[in-house]
C-alpha atoms as a PDB file:
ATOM      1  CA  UNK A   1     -58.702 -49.530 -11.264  1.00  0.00           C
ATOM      2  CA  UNK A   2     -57.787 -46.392 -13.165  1.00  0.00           C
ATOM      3  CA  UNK A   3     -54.721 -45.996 -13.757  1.00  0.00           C
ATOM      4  CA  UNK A   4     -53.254 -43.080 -11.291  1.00  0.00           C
ATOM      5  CA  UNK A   5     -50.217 -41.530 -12.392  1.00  0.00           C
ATOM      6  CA  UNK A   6     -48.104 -39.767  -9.412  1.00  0.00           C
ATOM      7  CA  UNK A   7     -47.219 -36.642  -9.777  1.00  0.00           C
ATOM      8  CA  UNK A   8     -43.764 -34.851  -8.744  1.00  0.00           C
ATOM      9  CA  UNK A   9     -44.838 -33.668  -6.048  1.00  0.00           C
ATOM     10  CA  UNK A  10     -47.124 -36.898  -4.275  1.00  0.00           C
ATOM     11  CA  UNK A  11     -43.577 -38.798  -4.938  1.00  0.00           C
ATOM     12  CA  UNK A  12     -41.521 -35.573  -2.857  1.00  0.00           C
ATOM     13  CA  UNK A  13     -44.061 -35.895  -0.707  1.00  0.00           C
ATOM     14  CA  UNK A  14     -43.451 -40.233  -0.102  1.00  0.00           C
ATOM     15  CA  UNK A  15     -39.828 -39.737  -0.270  1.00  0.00           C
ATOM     16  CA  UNK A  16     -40.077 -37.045   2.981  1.00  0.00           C
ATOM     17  CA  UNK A  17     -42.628 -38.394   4.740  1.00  0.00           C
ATOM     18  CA  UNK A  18     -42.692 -42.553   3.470  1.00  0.00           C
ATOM     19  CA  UNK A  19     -46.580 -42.352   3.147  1.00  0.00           C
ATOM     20  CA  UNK A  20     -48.710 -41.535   0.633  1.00  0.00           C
ATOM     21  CA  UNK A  21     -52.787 -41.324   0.701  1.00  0.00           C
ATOM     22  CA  UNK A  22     -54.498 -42.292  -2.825  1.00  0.00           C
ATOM     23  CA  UNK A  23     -58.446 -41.742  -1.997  1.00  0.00           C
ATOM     24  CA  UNK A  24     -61.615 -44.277  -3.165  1.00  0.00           C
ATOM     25  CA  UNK A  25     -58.890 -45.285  -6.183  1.00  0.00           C
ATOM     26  CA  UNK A  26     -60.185 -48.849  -6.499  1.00  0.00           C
ATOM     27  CA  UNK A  27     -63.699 -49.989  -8.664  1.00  0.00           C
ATOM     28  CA  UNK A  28     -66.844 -51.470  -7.185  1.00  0.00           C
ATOM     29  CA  UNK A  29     -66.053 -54.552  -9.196  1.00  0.00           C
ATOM     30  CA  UNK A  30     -62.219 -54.828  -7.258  1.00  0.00           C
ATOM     31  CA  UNK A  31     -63.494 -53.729  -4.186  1.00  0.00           C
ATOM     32  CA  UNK A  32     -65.843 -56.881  -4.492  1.00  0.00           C
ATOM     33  CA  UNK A  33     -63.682 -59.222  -5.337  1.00  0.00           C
ATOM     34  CA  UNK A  34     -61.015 -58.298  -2.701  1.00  0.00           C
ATOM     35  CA  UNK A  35     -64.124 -58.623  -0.016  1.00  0.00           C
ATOM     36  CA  UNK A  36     -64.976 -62.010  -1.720  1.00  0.00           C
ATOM     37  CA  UNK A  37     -61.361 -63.472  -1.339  1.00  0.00           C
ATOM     38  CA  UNK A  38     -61.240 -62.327   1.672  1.00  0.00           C
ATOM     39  CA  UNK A  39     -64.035 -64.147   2.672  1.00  0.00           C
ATOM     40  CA  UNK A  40     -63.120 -66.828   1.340  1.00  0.00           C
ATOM     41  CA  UNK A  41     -59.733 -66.883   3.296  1.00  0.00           C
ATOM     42  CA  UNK A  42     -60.823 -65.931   6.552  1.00  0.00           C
ATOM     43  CA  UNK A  43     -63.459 -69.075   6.280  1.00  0.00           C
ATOM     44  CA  UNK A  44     -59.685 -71.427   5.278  1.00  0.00           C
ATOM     45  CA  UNK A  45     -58.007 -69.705   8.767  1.00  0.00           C
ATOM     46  CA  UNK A  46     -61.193 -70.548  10.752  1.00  0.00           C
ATOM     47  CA  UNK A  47     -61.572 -74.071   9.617  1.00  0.00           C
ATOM     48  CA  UNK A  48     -57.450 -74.281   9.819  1.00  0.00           C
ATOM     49  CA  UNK A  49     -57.769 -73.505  13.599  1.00  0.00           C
ATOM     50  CA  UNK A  50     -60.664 -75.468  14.664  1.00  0.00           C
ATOM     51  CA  UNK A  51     -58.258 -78.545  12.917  1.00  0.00           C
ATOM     52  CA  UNK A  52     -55.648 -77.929  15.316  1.00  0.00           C
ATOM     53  CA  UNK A  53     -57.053 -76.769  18.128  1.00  0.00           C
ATOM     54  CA  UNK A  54     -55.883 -73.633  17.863  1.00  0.00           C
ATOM     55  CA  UNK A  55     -56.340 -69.993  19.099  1.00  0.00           C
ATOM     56  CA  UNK A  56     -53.728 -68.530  17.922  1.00  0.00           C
ATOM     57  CA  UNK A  57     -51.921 -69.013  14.900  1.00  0.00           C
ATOM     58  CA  UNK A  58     -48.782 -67.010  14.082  1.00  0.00           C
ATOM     59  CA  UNK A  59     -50.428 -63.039  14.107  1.00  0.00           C
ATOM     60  CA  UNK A  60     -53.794 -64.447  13.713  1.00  0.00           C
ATOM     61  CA  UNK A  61     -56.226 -64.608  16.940  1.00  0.00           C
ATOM     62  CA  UNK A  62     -59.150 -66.385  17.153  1.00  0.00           C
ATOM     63  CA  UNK A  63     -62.442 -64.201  16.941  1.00  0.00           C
ATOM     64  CA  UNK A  64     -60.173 -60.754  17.303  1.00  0.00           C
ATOM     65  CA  UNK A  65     -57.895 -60.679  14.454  1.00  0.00           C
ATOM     66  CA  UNK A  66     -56.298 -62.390  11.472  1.00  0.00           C
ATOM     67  CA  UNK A  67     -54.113 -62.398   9.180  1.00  0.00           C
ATOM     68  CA  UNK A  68     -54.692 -64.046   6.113  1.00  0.00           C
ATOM     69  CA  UNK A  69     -51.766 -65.161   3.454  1.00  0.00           C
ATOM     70  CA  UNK A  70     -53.686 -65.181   0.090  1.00  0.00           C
ATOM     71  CA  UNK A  71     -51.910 -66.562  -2.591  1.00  0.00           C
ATOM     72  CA  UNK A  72     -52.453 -65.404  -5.902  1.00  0.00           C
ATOM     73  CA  UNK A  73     -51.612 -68.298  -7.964  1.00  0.00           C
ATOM     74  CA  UNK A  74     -54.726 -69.694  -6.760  1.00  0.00           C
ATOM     75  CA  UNK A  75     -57.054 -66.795  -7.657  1.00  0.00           C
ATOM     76  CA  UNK A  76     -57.487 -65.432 -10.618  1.00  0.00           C
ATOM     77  CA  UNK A  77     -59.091 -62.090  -9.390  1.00  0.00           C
ATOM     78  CA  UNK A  78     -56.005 -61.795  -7.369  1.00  0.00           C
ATOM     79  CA  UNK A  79     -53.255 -62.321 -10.400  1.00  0.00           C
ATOM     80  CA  UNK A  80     -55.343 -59.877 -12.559  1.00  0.00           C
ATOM     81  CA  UNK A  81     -55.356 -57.256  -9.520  1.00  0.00           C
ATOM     82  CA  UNK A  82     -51.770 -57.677  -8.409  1.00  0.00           C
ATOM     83  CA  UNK A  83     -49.763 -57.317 -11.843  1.00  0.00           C
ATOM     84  CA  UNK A  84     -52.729 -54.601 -13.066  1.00  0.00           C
ATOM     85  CA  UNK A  85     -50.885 -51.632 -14.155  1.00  0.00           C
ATOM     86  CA  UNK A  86     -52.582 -49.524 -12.182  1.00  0.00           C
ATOM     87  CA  UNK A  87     -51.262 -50.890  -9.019  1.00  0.00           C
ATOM     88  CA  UNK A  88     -47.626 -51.553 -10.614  1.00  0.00           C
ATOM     89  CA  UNK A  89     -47.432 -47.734 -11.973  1.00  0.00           C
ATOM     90  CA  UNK A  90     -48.125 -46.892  -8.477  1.00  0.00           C
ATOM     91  CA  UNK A  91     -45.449 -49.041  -6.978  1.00  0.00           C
ATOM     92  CA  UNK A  92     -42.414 -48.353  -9.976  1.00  0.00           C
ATOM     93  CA  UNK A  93     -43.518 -44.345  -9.160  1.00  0.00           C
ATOM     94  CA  UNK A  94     -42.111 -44.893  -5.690  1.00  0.00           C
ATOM     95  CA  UNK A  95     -39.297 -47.924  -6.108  1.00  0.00           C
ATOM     96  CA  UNK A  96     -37.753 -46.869  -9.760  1.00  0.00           C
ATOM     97  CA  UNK A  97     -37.540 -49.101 -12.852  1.00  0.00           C
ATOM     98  CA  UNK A  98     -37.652 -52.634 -11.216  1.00  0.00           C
ATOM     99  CA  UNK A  99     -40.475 -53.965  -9.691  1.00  0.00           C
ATOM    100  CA  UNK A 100     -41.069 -57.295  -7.977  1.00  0.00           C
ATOM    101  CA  UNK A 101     -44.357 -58.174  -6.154  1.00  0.00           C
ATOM    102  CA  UNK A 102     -42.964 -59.875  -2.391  1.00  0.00           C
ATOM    103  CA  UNK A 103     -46.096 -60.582  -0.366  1.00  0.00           C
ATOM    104  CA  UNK A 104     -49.670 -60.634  -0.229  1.00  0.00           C
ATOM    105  CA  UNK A 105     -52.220 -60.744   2.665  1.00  0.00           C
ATOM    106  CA  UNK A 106     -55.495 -59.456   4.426  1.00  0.00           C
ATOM    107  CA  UNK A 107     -56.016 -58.480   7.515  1.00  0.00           C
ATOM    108  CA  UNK A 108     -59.216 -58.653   9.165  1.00  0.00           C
ATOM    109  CA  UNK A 109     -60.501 -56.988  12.557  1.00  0.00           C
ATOM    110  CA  UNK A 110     -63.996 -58.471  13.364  1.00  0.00           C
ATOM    111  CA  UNK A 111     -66.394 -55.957  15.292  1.00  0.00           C
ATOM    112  CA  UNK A 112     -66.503 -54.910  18.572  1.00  0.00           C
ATOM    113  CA  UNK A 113     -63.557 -56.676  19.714  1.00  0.00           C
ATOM    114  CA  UNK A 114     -61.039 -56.592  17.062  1.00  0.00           C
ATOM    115  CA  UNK A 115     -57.004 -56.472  18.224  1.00  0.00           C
ATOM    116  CA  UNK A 116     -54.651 -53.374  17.729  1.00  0.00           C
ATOM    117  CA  UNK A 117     -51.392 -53.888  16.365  1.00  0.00           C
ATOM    118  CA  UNK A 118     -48.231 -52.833  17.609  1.00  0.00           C
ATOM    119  CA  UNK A 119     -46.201 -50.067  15.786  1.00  0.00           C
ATOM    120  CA  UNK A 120     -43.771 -51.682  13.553  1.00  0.00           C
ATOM    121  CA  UNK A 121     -42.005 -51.389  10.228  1.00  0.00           C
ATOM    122  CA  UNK A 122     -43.179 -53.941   7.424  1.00  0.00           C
ATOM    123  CA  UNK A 123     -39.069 -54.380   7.525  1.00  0.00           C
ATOM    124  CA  UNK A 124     -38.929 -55.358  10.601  1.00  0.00           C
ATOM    125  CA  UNK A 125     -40.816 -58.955  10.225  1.00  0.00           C
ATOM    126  CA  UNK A 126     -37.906 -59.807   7.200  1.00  0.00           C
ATOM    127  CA  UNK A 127     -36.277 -60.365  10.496  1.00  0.00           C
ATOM    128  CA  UNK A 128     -33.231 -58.528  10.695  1.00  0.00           C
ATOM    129  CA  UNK A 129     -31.963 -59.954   7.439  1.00  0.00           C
ATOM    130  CA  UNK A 130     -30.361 -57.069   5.036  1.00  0.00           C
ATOM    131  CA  UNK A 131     -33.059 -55.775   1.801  1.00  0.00           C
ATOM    132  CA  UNK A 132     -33.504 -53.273  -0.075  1.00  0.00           C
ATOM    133  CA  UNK A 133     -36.381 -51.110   1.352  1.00  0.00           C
ATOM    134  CA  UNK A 134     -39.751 -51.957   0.052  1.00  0.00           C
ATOM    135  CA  UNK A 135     -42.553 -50.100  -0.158  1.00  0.00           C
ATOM    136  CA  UNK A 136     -46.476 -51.837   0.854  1.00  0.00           C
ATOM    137  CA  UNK A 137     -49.910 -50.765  -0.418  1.00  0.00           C
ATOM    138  CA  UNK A 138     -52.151 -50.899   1.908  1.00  0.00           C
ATOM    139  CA  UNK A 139     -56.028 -51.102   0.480  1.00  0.00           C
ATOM    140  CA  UNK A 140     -59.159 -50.193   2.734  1.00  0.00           C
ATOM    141  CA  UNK A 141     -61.740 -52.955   1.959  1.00  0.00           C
ATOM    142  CA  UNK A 142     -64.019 -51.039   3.940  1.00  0.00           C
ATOM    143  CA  UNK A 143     -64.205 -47.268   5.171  1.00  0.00           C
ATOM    144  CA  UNK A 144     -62.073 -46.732   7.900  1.00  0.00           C
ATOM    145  CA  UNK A 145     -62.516 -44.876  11.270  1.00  0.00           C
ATOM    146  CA  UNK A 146     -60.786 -44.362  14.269  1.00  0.00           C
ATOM    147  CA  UNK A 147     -63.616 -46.118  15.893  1.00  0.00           C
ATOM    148  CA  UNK A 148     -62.687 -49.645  14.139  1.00  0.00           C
ATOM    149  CA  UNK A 149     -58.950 -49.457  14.261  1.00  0.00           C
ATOM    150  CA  UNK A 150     -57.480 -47.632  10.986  1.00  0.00           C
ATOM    151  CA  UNK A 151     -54.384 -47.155  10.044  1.00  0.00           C
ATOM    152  CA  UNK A 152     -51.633 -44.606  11.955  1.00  0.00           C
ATOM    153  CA  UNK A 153     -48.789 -43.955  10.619  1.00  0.00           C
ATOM    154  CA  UNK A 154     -45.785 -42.013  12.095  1.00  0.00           C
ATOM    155  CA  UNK A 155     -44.266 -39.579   9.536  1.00  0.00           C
ATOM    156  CA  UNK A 156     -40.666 -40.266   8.485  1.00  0.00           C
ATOM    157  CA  UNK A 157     -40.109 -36.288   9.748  1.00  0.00           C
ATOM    158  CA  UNK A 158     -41.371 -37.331  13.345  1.00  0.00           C
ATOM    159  CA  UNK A 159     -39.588 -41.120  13.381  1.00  0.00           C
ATOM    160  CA  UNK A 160     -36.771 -41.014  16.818  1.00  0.00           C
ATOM    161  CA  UNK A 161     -34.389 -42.236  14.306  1.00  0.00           C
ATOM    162  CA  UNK A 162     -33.662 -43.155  10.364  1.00  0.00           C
ATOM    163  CA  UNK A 163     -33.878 -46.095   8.576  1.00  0.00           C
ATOM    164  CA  UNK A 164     -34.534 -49.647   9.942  1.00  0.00           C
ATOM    165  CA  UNK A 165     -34.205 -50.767  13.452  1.00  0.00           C
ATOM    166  CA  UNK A 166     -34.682 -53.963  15.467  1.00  0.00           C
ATOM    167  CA  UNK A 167     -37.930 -55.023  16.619  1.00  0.00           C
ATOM    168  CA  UNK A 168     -38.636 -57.249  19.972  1.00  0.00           C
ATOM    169  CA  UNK A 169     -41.229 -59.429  19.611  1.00  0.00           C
ATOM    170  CA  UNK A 170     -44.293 -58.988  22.324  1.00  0.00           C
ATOM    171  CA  UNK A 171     -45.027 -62.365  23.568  1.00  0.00           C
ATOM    172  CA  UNK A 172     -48.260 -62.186  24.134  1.00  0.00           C
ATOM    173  CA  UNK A 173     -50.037 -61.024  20.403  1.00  0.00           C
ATOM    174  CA  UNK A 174     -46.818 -62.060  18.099  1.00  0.00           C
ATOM    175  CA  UNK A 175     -46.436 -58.745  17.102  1.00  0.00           C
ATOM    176  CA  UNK A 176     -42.877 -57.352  16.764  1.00  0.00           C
ATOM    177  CA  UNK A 177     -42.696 -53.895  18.279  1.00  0.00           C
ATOM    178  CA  UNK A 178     -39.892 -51.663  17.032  1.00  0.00           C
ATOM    179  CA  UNK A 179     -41.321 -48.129  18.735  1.00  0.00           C
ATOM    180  CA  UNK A 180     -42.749 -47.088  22.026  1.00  0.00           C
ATOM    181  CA  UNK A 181     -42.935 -43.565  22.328  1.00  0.00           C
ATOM    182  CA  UNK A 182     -45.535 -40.685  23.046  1.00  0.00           C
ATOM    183  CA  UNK A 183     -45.845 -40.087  19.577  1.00  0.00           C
ATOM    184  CA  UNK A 184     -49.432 -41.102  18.566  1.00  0.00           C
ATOM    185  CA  UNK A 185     -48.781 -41.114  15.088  1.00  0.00           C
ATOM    186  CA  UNK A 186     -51.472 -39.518  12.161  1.00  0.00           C
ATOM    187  CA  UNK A 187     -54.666 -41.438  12.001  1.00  0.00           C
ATOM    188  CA  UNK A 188     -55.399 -42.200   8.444  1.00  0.00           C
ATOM    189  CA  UNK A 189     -59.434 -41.695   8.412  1.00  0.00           C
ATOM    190  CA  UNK A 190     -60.327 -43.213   4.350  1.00  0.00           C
ATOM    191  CA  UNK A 191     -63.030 -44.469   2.489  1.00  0.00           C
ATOM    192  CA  UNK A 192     -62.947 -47.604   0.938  1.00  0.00           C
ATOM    193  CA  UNK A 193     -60.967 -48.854  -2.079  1.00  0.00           C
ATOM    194  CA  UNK A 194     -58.654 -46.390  -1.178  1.00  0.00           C
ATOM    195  CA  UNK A 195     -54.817 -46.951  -1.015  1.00  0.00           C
ATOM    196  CA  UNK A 196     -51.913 -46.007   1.277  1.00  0.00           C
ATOM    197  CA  UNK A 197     -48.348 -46.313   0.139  1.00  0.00           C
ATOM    198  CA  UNK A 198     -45.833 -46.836   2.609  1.00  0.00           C
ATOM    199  CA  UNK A 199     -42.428 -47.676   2.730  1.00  0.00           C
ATOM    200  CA  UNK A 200     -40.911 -50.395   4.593  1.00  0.00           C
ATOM    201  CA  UNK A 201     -38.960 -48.052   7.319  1.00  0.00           C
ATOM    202  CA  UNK A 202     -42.178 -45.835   7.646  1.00  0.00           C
ATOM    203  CA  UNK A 203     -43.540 -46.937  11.431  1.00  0.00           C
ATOM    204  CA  UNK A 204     -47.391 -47.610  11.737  1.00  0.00           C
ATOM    205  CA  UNK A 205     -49.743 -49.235  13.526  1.00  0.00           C
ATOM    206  CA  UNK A 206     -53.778 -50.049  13.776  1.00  0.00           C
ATOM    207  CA  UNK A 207     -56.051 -49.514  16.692  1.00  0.00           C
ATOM    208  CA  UNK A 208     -58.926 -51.919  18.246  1.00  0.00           C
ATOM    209  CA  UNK A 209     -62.484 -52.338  16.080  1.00  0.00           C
ATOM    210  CA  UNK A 210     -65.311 -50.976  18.405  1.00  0.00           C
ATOM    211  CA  UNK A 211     -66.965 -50.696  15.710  1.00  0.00           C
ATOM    212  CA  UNK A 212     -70.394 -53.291  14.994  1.00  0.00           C
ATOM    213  CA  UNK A 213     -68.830 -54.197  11.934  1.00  0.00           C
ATOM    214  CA  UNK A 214     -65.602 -56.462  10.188  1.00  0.00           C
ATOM    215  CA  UNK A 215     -62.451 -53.770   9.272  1.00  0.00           C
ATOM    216  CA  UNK A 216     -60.829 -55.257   6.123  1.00  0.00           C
ATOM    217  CA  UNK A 217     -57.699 -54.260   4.499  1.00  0.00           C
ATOM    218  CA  UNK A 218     -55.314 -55.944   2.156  1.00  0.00           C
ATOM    219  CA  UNK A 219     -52.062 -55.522   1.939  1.00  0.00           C
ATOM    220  CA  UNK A 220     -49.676 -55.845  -1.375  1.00  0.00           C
ATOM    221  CA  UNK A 221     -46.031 -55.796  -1.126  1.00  0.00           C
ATOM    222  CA  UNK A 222     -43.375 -54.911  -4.399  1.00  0.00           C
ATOM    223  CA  UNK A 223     -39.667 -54.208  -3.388  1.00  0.00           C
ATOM    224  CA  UNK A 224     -37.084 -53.019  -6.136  1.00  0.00           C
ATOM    225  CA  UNK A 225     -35.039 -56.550  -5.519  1.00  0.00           C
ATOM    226  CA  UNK A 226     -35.316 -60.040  -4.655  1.00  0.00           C
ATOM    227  CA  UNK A 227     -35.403 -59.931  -0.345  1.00  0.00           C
ATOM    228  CA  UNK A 228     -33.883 -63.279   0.475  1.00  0.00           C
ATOM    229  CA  UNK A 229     -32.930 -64.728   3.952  1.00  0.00           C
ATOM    230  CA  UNK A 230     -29.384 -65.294   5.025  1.00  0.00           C
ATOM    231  CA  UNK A 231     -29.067 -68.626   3.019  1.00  0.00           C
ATOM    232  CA  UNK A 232     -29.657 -66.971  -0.305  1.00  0.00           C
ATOM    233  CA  UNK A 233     -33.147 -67.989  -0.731  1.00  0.00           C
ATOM    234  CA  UNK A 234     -36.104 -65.716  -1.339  1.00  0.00           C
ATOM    235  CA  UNK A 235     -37.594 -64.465   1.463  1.00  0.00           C
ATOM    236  CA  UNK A 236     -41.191 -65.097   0.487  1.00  0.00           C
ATOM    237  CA  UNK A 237     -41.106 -64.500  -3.169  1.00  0.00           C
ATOM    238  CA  UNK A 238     -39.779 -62.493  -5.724  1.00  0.00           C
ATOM    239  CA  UNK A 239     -42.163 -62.478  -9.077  1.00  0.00           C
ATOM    240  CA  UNK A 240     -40.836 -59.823 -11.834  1.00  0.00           C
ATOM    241  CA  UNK A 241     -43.897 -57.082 -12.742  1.00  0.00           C
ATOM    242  CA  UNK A 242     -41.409 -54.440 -14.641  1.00  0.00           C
ATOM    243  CA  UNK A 243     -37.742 -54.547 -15.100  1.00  0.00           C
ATOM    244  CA  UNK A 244     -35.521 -51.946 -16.552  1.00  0.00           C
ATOM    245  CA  UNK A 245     -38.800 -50.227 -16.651  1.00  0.00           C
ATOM    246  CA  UNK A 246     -40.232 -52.809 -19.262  1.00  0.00           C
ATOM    247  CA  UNK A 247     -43.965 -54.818 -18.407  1.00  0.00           C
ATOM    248  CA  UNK A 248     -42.933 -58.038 -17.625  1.00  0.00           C
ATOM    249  CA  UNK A 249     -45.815 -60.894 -18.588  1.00  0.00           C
ATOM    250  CA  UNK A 250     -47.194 -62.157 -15.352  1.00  0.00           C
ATOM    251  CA  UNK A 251     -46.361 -65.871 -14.285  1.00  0.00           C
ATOM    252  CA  UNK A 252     -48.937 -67.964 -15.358  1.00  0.00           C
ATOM    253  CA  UNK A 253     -52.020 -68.209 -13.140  1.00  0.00           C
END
């Protein structure tokens, strides 16, 4: 990926409204591997629930969505794409000189019948536990529609209230659900390799796939500090990309 410098008035415009769009951003080359590993993921979640019996696993539902934890330490595409510069110049533009790289995951909607998901913060699932707010880059693996379930978001001018609040958990999908209201949020119509920043507090949500194909996306967490739980210890994971606004050389892969 080129590298995409911000400019004053794209990071006015995330600080108001805690969304940014960055259009068709991504290569051919990264938009292949990112389909390949995930792929190669979704095929690990399938065989992991037809081990156990399982049709549901955590936010994951059989045959109508998944979510897919891909670590990079076990792909190299991944650890080149995740400490590129081009994605951490995009995340230290919106967080300041300190950058750490939290979480990592796809999400995959298969056709026809693919899941919505509830309107949430990405705060809300560290549970309640105090952070620093975090911002998540959200990357279309394949164009996205209305028609298979894209991404909404609810601009920070139009949220009920500030800041984080507490989510309830819906029983039924796993989702945690921290608004209800009439608000149907802006549909975020991309093309893929495209990329949409979004803070932690910002409120989105995805609708259903009718669609007769997959709708991939990948998602890439970086918060300005280590997010532990309320023992002390990290959270998920804390790896250093640029401190005091210095590169810092990525763990080894």
């Amino acid at each position: 990926m080129t590298r995409v410098p911000l400019t004053d008035y794209q990071v006015a415009e995330f600080r108001r409204e805690g969304y940014l769009v960055l259009p068709a951003v991504l290569t051919a080359d990264e938009l292949a591997g990112l389909r390949a590993e995930c792929e190669r993921r979704l095929t690990e979640m399938v065989a992991t629930m037809d081990a156990v019996g399982a049709q549901t696993l955590g936010l994951s539902h059989r045959d109508r969505r998944y979510f897919l934890h891909a670590p990079y330490q076990d792909s190299p595409f991944l650890h080149r794409f995740l400490f590129d510069d081009a994605m951490v110049d995009i995340a230290a533009s919106l967080l300041g000189p300190d950058v750490y790289l939290f979480l990592e995951l796809f999400v995959v909607k298969p056709p026809e019948v693919g899941m919505p998901m509830a309107w949430h913060q990405d705060g809300g699932y560290v549970m309640g536990h105090p952070h620093d707010p975090y911002i998540s880059l959200w990357v279309a693996l394949d164009d996205m529609t209305v028609a298979n379930g894209t991404l909404c978001v609810l601009p920070r001018s139009r949220q009920p209230q500030p800041g984080s609040v507490t989510h309830m958990k819906d029983r039924w999908t796993n989702d945690l659900v921290g608004y209800d209201g009439p608000d149907p949020g802006d549909a975020l119509e991309v093309p893929a390799g495209s990329i949409v920043a979004m803070a932690s507090t910002t409120f989105h949500r995805t609708g259903e796939n009718h669609s007769a194909a997959a709708r991939r996306a990948f998602l890439a967490s970086y918060s300005p500090t280590p997010i532990t739980g309320p023992d002390g210890t990290l959270w998920n994971f804390a790896d250093p990309c640029r401190l005091d606004g210095r590169r810092v050389a990525p763990p080894a892969g």
